[in-house]
N, C-alpha and C. Protein backbone atom coordinates (compact mmCIF):
# COMPACT_ATOMS: atom_id res chain seq x y z
N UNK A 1 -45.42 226.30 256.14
CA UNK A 1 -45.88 227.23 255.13
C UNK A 1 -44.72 227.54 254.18
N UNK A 2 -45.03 227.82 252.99
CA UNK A 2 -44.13 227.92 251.80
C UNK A 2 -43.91 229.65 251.64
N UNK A 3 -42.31 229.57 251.69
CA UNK A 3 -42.07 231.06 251.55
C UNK A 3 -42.37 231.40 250.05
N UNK A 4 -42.93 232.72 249.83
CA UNK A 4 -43.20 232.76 248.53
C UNK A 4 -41.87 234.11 248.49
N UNK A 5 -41.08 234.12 247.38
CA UNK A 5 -40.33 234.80 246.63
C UNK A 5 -40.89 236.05 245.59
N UNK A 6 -40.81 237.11 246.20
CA UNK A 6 -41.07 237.98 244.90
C UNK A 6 -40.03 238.06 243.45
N UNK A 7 -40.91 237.88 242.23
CA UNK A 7 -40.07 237.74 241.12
C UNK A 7 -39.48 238.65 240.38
N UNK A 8 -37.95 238.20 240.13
CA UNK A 8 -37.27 239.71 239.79
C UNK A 8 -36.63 239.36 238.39
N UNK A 9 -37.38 240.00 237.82
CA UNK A 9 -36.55 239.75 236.03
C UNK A 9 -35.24 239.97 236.02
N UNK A 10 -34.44 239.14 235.47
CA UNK A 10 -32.77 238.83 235.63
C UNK A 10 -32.34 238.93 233.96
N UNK A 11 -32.08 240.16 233.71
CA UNK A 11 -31.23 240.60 232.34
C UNK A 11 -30.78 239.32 231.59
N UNK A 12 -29.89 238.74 232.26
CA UNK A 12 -29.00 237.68 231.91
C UNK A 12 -29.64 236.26 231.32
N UNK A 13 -30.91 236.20 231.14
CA UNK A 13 -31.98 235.50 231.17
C UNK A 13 -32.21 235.42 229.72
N UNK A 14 -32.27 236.93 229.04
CA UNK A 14 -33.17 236.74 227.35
C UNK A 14 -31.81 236.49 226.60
N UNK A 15 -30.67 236.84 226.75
CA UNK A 15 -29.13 236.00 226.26
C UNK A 15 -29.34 234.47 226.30
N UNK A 16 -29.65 233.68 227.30
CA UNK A 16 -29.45 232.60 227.44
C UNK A 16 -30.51 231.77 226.43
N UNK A 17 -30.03 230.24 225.78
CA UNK A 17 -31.17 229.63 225.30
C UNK A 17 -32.17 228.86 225.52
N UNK A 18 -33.52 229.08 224.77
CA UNK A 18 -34.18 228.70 225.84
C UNK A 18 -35.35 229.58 226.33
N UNK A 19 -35.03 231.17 226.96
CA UNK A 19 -35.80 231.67 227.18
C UNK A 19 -36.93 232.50 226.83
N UNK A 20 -36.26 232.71 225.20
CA UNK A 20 -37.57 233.58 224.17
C UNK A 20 -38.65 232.48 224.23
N UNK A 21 -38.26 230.92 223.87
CA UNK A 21 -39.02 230.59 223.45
C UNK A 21 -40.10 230.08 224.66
N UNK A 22 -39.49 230.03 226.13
CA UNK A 22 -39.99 229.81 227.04
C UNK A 22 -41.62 230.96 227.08
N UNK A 23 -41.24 231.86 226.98
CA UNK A 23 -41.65 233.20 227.16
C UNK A 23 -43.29 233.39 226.06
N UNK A 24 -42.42 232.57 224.77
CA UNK A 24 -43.68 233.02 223.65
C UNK A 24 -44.47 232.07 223.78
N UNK A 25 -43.96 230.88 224.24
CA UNK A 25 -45.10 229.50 224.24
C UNK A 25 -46.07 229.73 225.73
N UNK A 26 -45.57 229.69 226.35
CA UNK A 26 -46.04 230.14 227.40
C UNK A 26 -47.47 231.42 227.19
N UNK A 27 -46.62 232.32 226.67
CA UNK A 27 -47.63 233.68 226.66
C UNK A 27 -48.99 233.26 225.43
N UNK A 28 -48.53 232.59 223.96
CA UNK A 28 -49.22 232.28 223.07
C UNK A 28 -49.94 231.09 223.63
N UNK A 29 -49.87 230.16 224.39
CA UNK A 29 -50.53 229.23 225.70
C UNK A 29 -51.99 229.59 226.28
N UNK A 30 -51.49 230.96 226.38
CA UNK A 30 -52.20 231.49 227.83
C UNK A 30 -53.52 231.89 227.56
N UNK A 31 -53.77 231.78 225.99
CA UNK A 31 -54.90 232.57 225.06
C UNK A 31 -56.24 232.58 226.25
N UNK A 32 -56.22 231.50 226.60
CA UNK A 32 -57.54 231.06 227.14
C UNK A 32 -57.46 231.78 228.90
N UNK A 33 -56.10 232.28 229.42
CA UNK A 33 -56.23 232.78 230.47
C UNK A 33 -57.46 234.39 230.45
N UNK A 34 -57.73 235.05 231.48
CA UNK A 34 -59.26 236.26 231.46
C UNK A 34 -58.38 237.42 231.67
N UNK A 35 -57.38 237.84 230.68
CA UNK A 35 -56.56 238.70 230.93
C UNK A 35 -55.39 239.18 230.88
N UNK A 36 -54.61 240.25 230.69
CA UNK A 36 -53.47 240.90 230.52
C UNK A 36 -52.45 240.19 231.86
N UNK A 37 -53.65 240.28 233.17
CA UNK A 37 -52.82 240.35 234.20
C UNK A 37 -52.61 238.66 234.64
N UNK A 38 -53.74 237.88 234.44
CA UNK A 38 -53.61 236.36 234.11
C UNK A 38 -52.34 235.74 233.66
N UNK A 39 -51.88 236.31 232.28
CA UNK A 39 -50.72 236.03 231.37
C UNK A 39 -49.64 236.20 232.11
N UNK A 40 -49.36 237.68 232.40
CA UNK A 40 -48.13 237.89 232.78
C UNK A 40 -47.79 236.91 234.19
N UNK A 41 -48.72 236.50 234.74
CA UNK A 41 -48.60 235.61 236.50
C UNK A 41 -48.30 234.75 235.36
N UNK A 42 -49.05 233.66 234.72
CA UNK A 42 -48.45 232.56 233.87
C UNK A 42 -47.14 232.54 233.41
N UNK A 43 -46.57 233.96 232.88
CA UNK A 43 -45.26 233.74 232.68
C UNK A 43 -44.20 234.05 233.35
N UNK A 44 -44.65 234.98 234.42
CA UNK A 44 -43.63 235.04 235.42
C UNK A 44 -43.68 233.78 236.41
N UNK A 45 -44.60 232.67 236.31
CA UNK A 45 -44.47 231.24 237.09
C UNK A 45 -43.29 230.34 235.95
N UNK A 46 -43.69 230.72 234.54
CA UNK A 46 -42.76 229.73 234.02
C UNK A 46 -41.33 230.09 233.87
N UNK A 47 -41.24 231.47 233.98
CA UNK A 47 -40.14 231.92 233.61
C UNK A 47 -39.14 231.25 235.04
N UNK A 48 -40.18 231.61 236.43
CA UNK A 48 -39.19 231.51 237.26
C UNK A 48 -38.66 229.68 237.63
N UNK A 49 -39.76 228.83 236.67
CA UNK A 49 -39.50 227.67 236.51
C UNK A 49 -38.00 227.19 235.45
N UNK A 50 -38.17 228.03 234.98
CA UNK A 50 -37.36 227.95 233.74
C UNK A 50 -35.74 227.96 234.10
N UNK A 51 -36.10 229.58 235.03
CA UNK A 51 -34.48 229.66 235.69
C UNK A 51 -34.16 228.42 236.85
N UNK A 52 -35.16 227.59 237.49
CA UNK A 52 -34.60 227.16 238.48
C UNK A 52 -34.08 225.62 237.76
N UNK A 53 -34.31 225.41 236.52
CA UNK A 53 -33.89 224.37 236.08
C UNK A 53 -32.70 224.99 234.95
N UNK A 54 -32.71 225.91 234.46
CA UNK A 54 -31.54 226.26 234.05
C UNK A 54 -30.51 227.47 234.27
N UNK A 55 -30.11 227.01 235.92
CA UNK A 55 -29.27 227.99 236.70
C UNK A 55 -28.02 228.71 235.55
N UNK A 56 -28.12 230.02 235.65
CA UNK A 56 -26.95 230.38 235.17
C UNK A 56 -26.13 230.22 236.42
N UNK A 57 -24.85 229.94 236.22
CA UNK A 57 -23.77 229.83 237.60
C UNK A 57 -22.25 230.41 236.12
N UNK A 58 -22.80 232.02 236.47
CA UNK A 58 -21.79 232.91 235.97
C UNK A 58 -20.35 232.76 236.33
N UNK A 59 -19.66 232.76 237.90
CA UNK A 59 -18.57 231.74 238.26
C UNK A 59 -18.09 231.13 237.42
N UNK A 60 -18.59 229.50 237.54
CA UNK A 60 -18.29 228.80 236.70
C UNK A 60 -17.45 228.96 235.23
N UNK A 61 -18.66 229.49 234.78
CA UNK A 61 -18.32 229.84 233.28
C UNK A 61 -16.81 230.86 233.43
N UNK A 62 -17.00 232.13 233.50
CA UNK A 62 -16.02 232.93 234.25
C UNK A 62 -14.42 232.32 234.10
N UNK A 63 -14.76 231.41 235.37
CA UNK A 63 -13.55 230.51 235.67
C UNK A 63 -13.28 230.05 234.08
N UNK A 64 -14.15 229.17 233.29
CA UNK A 64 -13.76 228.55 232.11
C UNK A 64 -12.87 228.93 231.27
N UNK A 65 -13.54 230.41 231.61
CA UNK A 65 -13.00 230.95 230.07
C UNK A 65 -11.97 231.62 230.32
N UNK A 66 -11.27 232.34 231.35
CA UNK A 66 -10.47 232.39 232.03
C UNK A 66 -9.09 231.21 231.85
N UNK A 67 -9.33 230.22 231.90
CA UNK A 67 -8.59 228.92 231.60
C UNK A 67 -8.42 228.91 230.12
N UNK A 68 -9.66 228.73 229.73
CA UNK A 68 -9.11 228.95 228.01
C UNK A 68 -8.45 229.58 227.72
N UNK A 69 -8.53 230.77 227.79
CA UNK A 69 -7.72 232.50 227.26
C UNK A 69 -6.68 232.04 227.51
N UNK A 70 -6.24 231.41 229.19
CA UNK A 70 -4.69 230.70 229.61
C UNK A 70 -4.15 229.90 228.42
N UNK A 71 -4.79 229.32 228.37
CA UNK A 71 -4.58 227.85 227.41
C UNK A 71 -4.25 228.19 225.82
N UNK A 72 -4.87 229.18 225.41
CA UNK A 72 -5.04 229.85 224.06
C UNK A 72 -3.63 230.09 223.81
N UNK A 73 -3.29 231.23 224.85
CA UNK A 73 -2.52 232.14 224.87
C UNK A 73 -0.21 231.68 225.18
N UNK A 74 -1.13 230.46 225.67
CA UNK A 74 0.40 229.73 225.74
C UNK A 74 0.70 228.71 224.14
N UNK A 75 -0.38 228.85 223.81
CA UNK A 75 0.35 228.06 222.46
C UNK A 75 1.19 228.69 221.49
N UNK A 76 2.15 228.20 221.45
CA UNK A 76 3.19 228.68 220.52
C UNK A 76 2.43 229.87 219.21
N UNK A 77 1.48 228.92 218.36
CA UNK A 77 0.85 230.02 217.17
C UNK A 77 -0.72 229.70 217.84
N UNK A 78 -1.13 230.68 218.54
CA UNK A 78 -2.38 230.73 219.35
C UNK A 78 -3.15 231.69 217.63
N UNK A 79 -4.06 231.33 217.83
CA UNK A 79 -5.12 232.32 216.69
C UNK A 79 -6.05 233.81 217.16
N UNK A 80 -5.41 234.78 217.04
CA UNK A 80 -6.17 235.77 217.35
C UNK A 80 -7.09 235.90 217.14
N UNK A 81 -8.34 235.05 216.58
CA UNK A 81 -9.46 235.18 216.35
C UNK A 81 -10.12 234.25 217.99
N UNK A 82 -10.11 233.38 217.91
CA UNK A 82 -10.10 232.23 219.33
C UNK A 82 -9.93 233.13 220.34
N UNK A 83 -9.06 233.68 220.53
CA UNK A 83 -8.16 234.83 221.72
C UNK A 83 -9.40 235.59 221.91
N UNK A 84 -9.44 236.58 220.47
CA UNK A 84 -10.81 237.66 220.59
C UNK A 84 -12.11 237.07 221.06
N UNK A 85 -12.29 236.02 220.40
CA UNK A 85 -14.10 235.82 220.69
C UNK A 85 -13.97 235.08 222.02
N UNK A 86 -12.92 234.76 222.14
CA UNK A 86 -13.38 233.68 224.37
C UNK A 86 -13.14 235.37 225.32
N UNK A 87 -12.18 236.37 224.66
CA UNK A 87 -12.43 237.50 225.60
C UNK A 87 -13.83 238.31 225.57
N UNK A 88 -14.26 238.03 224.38
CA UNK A 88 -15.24 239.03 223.97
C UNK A 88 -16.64 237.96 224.78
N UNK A 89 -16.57 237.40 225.20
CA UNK A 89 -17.57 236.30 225.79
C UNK A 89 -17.20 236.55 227.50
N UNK A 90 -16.15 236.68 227.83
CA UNK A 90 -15.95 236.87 229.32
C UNK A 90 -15.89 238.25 229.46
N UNK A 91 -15.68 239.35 228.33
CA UNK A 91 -16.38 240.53 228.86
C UNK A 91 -17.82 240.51 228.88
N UNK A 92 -18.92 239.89 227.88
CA UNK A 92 -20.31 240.23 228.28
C UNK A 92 -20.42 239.15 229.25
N UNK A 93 -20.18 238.24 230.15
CA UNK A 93 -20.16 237.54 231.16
C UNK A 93 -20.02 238.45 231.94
N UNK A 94 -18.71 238.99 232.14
CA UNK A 94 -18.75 240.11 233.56
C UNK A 94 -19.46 241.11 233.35
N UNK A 95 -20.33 241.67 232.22
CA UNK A 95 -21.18 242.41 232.14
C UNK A 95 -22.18 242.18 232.66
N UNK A 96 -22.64 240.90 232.57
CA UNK A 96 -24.21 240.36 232.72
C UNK A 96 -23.72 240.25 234.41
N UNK A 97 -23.07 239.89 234.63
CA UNK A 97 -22.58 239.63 236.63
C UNK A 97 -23.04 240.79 237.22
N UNK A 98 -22.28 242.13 236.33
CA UNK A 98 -22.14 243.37 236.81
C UNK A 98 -24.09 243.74 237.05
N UNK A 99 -24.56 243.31 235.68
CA UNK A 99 -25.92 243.80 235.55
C UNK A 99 -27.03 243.06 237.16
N UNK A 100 -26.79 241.91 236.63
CA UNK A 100 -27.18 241.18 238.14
C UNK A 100 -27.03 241.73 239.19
N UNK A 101 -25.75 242.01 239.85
CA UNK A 101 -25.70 242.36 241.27
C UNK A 101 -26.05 243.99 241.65
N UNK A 102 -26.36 244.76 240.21
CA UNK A 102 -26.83 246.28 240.53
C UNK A 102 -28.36 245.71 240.66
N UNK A 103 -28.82 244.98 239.84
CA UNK A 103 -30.27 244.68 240.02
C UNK A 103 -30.85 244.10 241.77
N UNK A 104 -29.42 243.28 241.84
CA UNK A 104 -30.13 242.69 243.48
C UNK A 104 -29.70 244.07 244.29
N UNK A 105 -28.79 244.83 243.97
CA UNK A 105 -28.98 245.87 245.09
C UNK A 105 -29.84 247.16 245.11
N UNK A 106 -30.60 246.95 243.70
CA UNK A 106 -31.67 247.94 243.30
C UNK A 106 -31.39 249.15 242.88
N UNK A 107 -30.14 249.04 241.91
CA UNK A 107 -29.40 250.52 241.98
C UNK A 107 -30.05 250.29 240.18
N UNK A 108 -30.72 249.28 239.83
CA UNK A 108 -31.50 249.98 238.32
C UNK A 108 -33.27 250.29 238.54
């Protein structure tokens, strides 16, 4: 028997690309589904299709940019603009982490 997963909307999700449009085709799709409550099962099946083919793996990235900022920051004439926008990207990264793991512990 197939464990079924209850579905938990993941913040970090309408940032990424990909998922508005997942969301409107899907929902504008559904015309022919008998209902409000029809739709939303339709899109909470595609949505959770959506994430399992396009894993965020926050880590990863994290790590990247982390390396860059390194990398930036040792060059002789590094560009403070480069500097700003790879930090300003690994702060809403650890934001979206932060947002995630209050959500899995149910503290929103």
């Amino acid at each position: 028997m197939k464990k079924r997963f209850s579905f938990r909307y993941d913040h970090r999700c309408v940032r990424r690309d990909g998922f508005v449009e997942v969301v409107n085709n899907t929902w504008s799709n559904a015309n022919g589904q008998a209902g409000l409550m029809s739709k939303i099962a339709v899109c909470r099946k595609a949505i959770s299709n959506w994430k399992r083919q396009a894993k965020p793996n926050s880590a990863v990235r994290i790590q990247e940019l982390h390396y860059k900022i390194d990398e930036v920051s040792r060059q002789e004439n590094y560009r403070l603009e480069e500097f700003q926008k790879l930090k300003k990207e690994l702060d809403e990264k650890y934001y979206s982490e932060e947002l995630f793991w209050m959500e899995q512990s149910r503290l929103i």
